[in-house]
C-alpha atoms as a PDB file:
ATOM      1  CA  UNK A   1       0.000   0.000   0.000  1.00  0.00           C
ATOM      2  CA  UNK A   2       1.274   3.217  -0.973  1.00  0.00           C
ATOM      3  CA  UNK A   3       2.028   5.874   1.716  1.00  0.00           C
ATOM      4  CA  UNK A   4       0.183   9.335   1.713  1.00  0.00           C
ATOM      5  CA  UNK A   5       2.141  12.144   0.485  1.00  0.00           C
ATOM      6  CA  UNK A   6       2.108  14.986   3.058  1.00  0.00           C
ATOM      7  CA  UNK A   7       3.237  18.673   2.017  1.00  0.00           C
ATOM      8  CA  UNK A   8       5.021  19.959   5.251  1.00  0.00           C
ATOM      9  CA  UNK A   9       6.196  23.064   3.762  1.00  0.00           C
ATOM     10  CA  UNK A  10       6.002  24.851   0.757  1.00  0.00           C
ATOM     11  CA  UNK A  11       8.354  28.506   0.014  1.00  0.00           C
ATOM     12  CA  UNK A  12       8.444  30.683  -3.320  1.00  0.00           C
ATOM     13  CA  UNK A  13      11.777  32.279  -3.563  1.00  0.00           C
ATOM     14  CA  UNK A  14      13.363  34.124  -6.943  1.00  0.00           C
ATOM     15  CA  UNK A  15      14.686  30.653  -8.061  1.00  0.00           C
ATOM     16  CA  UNK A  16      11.142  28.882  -7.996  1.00  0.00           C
ATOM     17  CA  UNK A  17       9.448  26.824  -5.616  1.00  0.00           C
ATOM     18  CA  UNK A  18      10.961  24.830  -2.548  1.00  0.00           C
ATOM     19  CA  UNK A  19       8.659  21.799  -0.991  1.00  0.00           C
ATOM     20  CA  UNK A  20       9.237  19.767   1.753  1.00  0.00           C
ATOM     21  CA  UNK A  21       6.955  16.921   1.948  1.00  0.00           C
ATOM     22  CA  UNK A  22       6.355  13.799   4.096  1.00  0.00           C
ATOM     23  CA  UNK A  23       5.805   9.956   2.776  1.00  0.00           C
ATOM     24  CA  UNK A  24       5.715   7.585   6.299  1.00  0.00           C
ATOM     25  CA  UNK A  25       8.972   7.906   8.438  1.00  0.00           C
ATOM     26  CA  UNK A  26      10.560  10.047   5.177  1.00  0.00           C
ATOM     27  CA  UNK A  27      10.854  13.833   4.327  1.00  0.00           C
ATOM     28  CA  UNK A  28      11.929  15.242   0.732  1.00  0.00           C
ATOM     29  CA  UNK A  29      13.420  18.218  -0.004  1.00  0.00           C
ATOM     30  CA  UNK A  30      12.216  18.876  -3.883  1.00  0.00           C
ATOM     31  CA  UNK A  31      13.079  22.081  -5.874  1.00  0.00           C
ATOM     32  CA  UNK A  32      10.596  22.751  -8.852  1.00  0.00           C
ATOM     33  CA  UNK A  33       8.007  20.574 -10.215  1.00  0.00           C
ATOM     34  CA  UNK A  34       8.352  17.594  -7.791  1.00  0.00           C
ATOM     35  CA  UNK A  35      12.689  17.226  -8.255  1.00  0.00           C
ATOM     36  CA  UNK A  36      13.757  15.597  -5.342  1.00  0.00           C
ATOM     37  CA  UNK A  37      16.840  16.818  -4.061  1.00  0.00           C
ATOM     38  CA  UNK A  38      17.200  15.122  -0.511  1.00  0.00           C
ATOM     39  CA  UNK A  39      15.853  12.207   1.455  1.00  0.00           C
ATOM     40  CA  UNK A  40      15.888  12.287   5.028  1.00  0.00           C
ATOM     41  CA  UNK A  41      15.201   9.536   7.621  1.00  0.00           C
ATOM     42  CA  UNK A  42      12.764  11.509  10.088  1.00  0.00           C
ATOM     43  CA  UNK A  43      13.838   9.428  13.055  1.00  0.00           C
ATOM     44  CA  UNK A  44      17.696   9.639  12.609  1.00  0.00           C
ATOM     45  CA  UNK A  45      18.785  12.734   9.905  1.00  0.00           C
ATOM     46  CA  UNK A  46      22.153  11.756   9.911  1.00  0.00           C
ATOM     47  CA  UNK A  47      21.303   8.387   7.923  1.00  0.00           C
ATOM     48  CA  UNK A  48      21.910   8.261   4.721  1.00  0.00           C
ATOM     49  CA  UNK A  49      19.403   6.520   2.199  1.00  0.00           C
ATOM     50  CA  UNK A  50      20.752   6.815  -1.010  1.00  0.00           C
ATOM     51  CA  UNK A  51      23.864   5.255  -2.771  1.00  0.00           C
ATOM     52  CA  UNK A  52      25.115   8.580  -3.893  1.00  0.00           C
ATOM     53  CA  UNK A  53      25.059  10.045  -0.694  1.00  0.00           C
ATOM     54  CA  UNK A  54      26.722   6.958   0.700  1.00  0.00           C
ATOM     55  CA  UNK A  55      29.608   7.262  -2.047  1.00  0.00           C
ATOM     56  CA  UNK A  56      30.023  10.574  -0.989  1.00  0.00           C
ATOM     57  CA  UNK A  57      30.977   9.735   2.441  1.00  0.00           C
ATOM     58  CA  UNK A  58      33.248   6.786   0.669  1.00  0.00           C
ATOM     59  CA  UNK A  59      35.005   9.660  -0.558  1.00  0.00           C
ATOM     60  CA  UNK A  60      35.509  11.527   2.809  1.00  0.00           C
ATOM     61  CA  UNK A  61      36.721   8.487   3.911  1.00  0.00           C
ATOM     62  CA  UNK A  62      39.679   8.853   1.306  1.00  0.00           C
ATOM     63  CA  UNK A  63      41.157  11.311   4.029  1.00  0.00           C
ATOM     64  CA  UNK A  64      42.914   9.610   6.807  1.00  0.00           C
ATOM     65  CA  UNK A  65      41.835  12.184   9.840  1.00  0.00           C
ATOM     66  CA  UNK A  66      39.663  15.009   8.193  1.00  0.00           C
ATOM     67  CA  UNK A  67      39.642  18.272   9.894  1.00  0.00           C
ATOM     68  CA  UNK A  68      37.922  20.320   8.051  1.00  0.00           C
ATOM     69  CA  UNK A  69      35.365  20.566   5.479  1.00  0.00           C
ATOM     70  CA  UNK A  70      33.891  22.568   2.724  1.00  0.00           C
ATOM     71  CA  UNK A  71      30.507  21.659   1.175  1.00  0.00           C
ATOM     72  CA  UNK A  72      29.155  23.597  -1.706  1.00  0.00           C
ATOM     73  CA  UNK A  73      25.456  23.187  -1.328  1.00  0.00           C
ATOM     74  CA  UNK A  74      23.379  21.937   1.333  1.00  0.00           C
ATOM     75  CA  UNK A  75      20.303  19.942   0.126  1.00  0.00           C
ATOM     76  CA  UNK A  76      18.670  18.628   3.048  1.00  0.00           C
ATOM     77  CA  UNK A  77      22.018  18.738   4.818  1.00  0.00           C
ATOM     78  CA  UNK A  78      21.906  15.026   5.481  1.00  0.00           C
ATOM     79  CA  UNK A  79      25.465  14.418   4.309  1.00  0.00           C
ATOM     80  CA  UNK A  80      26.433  17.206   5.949  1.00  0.00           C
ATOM     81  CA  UNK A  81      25.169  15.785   9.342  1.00  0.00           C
ATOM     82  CA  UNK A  82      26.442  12.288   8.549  1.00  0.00           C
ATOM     83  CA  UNK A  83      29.733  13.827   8.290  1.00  0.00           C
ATOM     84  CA  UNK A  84      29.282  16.089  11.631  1.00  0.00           C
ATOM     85  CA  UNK A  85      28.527  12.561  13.368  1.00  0.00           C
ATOM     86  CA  UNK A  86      31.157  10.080  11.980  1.00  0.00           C
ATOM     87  CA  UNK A  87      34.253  12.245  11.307  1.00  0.00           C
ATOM     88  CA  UNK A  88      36.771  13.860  13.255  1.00  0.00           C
ATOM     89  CA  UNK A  89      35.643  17.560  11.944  1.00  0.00           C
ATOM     90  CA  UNK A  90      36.152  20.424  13.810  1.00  0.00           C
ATOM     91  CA  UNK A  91      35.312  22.994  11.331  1.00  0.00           C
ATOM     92  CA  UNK A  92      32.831  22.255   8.701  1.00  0.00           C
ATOM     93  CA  UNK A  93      31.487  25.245   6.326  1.00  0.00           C
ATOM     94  CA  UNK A  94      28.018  25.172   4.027  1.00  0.00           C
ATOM     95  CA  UNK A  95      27.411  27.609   1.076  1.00  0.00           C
ATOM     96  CA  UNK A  96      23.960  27.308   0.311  1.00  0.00           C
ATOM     97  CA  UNK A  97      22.284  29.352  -2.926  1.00  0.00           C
ATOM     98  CA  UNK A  98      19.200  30.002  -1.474  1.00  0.00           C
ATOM     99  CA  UNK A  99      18.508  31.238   1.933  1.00  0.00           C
ATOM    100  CA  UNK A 100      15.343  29.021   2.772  1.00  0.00           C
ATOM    101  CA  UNK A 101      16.785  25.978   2.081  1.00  0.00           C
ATOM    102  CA  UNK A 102      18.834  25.982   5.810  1.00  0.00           C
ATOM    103  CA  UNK A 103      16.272  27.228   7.630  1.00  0.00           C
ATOM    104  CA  UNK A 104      13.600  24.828   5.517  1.00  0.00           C
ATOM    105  CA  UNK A 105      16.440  21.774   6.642  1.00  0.00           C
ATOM    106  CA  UNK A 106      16.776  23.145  10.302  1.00  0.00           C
ATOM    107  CA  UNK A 107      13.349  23.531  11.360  1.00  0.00           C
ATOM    108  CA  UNK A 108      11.711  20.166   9.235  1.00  0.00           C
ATOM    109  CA  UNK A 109      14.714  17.833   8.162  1.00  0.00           C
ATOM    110  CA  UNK A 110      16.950  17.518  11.560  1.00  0.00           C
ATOM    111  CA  UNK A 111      19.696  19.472  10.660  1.00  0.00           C
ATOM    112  CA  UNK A 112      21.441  20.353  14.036  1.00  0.00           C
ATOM    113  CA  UNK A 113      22.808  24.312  14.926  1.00  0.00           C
ATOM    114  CA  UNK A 114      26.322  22.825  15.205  1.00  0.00           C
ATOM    115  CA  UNK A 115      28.480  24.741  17.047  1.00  0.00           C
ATOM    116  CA  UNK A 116      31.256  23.419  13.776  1.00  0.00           C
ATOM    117  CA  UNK A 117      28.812  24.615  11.428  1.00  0.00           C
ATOM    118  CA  UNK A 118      28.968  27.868   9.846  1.00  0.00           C
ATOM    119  CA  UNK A 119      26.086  28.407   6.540  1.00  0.00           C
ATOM    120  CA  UNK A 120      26.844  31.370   4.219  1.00  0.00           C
ATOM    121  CA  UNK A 121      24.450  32.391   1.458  1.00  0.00           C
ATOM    122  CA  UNK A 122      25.235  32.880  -1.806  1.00  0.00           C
ATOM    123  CA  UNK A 123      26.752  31.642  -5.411  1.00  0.00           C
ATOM    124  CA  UNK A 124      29.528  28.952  -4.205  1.00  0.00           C
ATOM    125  CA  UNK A 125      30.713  29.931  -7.688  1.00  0.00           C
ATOM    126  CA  UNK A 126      31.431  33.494  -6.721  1.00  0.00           C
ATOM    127  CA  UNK A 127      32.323  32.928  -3.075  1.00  0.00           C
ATOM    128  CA  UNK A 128      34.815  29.864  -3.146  1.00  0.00           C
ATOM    129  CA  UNK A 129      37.521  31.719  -3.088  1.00  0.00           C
ATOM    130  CA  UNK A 130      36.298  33.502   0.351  1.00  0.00           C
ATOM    131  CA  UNK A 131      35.982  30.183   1.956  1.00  0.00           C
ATOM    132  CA  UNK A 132      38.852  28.724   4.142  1.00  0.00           C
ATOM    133  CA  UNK A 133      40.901  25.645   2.521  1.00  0.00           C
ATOM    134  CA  UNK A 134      39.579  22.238   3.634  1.00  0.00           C
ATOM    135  CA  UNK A 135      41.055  18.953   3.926  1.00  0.00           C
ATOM    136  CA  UNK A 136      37.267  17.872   2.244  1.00  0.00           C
ATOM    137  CA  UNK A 137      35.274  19.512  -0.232  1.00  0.00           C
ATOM    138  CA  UNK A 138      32.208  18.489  -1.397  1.00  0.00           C
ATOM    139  CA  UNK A 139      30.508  19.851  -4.713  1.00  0.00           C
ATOM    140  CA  UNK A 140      26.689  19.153  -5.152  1.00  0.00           C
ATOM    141  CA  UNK A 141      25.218  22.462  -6.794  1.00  0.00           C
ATOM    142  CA  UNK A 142      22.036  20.919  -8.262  1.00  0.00           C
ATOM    143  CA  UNK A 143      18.530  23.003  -9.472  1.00  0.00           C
ATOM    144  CA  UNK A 144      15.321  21.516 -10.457  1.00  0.00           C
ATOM    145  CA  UNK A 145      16.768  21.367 -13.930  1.00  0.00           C
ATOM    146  CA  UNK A 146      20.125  19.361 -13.133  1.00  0.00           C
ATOM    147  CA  UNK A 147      23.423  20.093 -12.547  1.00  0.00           C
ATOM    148  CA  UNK A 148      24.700  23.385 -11.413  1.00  0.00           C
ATOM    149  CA  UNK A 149      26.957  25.128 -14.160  1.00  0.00           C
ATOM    150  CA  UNK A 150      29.916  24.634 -11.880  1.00  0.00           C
ATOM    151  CA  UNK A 151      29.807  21.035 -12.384  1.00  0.00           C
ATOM    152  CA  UNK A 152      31.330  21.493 -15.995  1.00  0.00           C
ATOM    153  CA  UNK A 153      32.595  24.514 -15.452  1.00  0.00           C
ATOM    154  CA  UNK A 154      36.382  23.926 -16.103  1.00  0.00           C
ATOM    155  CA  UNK A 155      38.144  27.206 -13.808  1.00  0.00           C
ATOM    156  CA  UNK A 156      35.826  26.699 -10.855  1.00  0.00           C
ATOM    157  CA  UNK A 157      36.753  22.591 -10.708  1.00  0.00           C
ATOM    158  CA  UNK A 158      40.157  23.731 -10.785  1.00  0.00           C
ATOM    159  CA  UNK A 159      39.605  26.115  -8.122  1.00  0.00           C
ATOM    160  CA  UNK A 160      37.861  23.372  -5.818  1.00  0.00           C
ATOM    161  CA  UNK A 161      41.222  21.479  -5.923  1.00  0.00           C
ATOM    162  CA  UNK A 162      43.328  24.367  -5.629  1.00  0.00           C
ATOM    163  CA  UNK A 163      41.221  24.865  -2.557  1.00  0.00           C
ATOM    164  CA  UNK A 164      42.054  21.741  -0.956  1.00  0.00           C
ATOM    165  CA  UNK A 165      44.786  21.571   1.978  1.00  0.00           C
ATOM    166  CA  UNK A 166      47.474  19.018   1.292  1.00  0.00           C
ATOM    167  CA  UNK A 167      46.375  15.642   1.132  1.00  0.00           C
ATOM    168  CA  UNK A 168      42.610  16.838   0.933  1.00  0.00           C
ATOM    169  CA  UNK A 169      40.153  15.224  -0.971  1.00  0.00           C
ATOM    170  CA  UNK A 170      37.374  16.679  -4.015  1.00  0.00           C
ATOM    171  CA  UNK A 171      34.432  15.199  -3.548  1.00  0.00           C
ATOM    172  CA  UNK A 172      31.900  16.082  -6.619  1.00  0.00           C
ATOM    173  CA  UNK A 173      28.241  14.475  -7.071  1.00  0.00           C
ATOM    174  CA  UNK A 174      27.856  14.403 -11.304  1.00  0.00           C
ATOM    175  CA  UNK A 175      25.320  13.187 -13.415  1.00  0.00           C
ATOM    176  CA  UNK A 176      25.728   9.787 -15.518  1.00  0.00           C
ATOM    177  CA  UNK A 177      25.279   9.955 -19.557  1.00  0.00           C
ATOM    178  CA  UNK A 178      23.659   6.973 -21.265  1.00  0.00           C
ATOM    179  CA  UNK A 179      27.217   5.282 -21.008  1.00  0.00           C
ATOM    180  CA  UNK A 180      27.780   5.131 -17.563  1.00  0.00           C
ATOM    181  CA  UNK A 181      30.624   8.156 -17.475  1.00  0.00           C
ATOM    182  CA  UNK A 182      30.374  11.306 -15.646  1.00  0.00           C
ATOM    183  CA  UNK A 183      28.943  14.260 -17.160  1.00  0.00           C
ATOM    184  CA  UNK A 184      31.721  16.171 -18.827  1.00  0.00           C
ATOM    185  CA  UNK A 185      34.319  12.928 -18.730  1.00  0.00           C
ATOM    186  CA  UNK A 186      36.819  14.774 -21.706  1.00  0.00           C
ATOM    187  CA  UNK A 187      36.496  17.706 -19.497  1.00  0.00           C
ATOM    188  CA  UNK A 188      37.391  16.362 -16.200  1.00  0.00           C
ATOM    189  CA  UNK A 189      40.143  13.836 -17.826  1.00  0.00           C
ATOM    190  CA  UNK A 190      41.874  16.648 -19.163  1.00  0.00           C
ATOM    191  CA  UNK A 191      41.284  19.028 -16.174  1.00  0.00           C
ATOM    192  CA  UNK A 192      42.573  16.792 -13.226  1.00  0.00           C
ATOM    193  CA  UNK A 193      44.798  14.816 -15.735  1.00  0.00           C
ATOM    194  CA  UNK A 194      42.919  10.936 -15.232  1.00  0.00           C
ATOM    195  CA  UNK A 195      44.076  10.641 -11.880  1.00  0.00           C
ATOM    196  CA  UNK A 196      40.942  10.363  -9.796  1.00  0.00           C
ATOM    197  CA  UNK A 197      38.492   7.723  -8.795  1.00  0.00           C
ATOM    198  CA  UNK A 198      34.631   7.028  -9.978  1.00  0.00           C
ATOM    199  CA  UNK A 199      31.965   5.346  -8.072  1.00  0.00           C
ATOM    200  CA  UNK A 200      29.050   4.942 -10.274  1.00  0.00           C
ATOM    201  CA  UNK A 201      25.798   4.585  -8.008  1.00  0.00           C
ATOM    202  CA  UNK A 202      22.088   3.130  -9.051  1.00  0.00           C
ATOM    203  CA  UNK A 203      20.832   6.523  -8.587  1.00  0.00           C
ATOM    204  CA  UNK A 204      22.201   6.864 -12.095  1.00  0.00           C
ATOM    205  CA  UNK A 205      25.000   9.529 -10.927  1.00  0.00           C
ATOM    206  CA  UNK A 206      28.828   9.103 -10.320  1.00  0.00           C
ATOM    207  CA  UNK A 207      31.036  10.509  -7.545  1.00  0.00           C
ATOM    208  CA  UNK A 208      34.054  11.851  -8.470  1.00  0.00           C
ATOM    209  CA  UNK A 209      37.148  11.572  -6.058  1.00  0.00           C
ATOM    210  CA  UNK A 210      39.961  14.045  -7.021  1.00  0.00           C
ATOM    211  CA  UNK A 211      42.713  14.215  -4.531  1.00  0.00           C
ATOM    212  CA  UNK A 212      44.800  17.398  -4.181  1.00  0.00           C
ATOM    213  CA  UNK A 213      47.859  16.254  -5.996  1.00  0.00           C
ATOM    214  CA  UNK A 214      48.980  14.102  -8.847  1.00  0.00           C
ATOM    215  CA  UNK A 215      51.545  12.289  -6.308  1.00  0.00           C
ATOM    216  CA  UNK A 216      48.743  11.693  -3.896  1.00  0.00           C
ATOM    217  CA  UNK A 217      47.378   7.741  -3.885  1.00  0.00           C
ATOM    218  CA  UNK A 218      44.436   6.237  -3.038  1.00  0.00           C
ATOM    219  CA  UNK A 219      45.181   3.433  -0.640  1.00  0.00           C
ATOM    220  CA  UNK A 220      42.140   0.903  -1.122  1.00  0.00           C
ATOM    221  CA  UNK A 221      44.072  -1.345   1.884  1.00  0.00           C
ATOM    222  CA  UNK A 222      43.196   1.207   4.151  1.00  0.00           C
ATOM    223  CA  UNK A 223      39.640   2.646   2.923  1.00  0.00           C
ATOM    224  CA  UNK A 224      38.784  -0.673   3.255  1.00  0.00           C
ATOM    225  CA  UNK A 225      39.686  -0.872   6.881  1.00  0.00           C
ATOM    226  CA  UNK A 226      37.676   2.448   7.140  1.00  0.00           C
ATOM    227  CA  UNK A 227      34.474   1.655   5.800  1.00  0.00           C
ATOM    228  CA  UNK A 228      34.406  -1.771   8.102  1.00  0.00           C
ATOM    229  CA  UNK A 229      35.362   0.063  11.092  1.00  0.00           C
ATOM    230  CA  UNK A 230      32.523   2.394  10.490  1.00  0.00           C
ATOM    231  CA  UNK A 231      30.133   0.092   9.335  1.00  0.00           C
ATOM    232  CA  UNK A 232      28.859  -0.708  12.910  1.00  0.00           C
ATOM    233  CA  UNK A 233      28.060   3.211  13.698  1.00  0.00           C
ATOM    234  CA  UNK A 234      26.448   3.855  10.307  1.00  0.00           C
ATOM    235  CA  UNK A 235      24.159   0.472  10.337  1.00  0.00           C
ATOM    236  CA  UNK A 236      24.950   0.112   7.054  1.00  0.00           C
ATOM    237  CA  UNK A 237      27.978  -1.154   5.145  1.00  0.00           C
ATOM    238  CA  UNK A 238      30.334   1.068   2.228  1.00  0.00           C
ATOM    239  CA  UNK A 239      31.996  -1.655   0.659  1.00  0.00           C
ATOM    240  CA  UNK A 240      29.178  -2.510  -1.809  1.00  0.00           C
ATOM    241  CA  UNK A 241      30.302   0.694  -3.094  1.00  0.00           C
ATOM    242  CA  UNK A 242      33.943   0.158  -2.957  1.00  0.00           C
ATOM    243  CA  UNK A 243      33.698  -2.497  -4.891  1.00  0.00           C
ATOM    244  CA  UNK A 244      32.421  -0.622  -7.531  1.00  0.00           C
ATOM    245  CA  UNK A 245      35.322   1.864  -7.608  1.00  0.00           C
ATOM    246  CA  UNK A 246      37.032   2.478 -10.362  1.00  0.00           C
ATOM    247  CA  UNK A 247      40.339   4.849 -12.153  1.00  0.00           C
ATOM    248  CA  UNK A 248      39.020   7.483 -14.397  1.00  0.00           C
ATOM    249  CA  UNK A 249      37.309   6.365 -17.467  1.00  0.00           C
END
């Protein structure tokens, strides 16, 4: 039997509309007409549901003993909790486009005041290069039309590694084409030079996981020894995912 559909919230801002609605022990974020940006778990917002979000933390897991993080757009800030609650940050940094989506994921989707949290406003385009350097940045700049244009744009990618502290870790949520690759593949090949890591998800997208330097590895020895020492905590495991890792196609 299908669950009813419950509209918690509903905001018109200059971008279009924001909706937050309820399905059983579920809440969606959704931009537009019905695009689902974020899927929270009412009862514990730090859990993550969906593969993509679950690569994403695979990739913060890349980083041996993250400090600090960078994540450019919030959603329905349930990575951004999961992060809060299973790494060692103690500085973590939001920029968020539009100003009700924070207060729409604090007041109905369990995103905590953190006293390590610090939300700005505005283009993460423009502002970037206001934000501190992070050991982890995470891009996920979508609308209710797709991808944000920093997702192919080619000097703000490079900027997001630029950003990174030394041995720091890009983290960037693309889009699938009909071939399995990430949106903009020639681009990004080119841009961080093949040497990055893929996780293709069922969602349809794949996470990108650039580190800061050409000379930096991935060791899968020990990101496998992270994602079963976690697996306990998180109630669910990564290595499913891992698994599916790959070089850059």
């Amino acid at each position: 039997m299908e669950k009813e559909e419950r509209i918690i919230a509903e905001v018109h801002d200059t971008f279009g509309l924001i909706r937050v609605l309820e399905v059983g022990p579920y809440r969606f974020l959704e931009f537009g007409d019905a695009i689902e940006q974020s899927c929270t778990f009412i009862s514990d917002p730090a859990w993550l549901e969906y593969d993509y979000t679950r690569a994403m933390l695979l990739g913060a897991l890349c980083h041996k003993a993250p400090e600090s993080a960078l994540f450019l757009g919030l959603g329905g800030g349930n990575l951004t909790q999961a992060c809060l609650k299973f790494l060692p940050l103690d500085d973590v940094e939001v920029i968020e486009l539009r100003p009700d989506v924070p207060r729409l994921a604090m007041e109905f989707l369990g995103l905590q005041d953190d006293p390590r949290l610090t939300i700005r406003i505005g283009d993460a385009v423009e502002l970037l290069n206001t934000a501190e350097k992070a050991d982890l940045i995470f891009v996920d700049l979508y609308t209710d039309v797709g991808p944000g244009v920093g997702h192919l744009a080619w000097n703000f990618l490079l900027a997001c590694q630029e950003h990174l502290n030394p041995d720091g870790w890009l983290i960037i949520n693309q889009w699938a084409n009909d071939e399995g690759k990430p949106l903009g593949a020639p681009l990004l090949r080119g841009l961080y030079h093949r040497h990055y890591w893929e996780c293709p998800v069922k969602e349809g997208n794949v996470v990108l996981m650039v580190p800061a330097s050409l000379d930096q590895p991935l060791d899968m020895a020990e990101l496998t020894r992270r994602c079963e020492a976690l697996e306990s905590d998180l109630g669910y495991s990564l290595l499913p995912l891992l698994q599916d890792l790959r070089t850059a196609t």
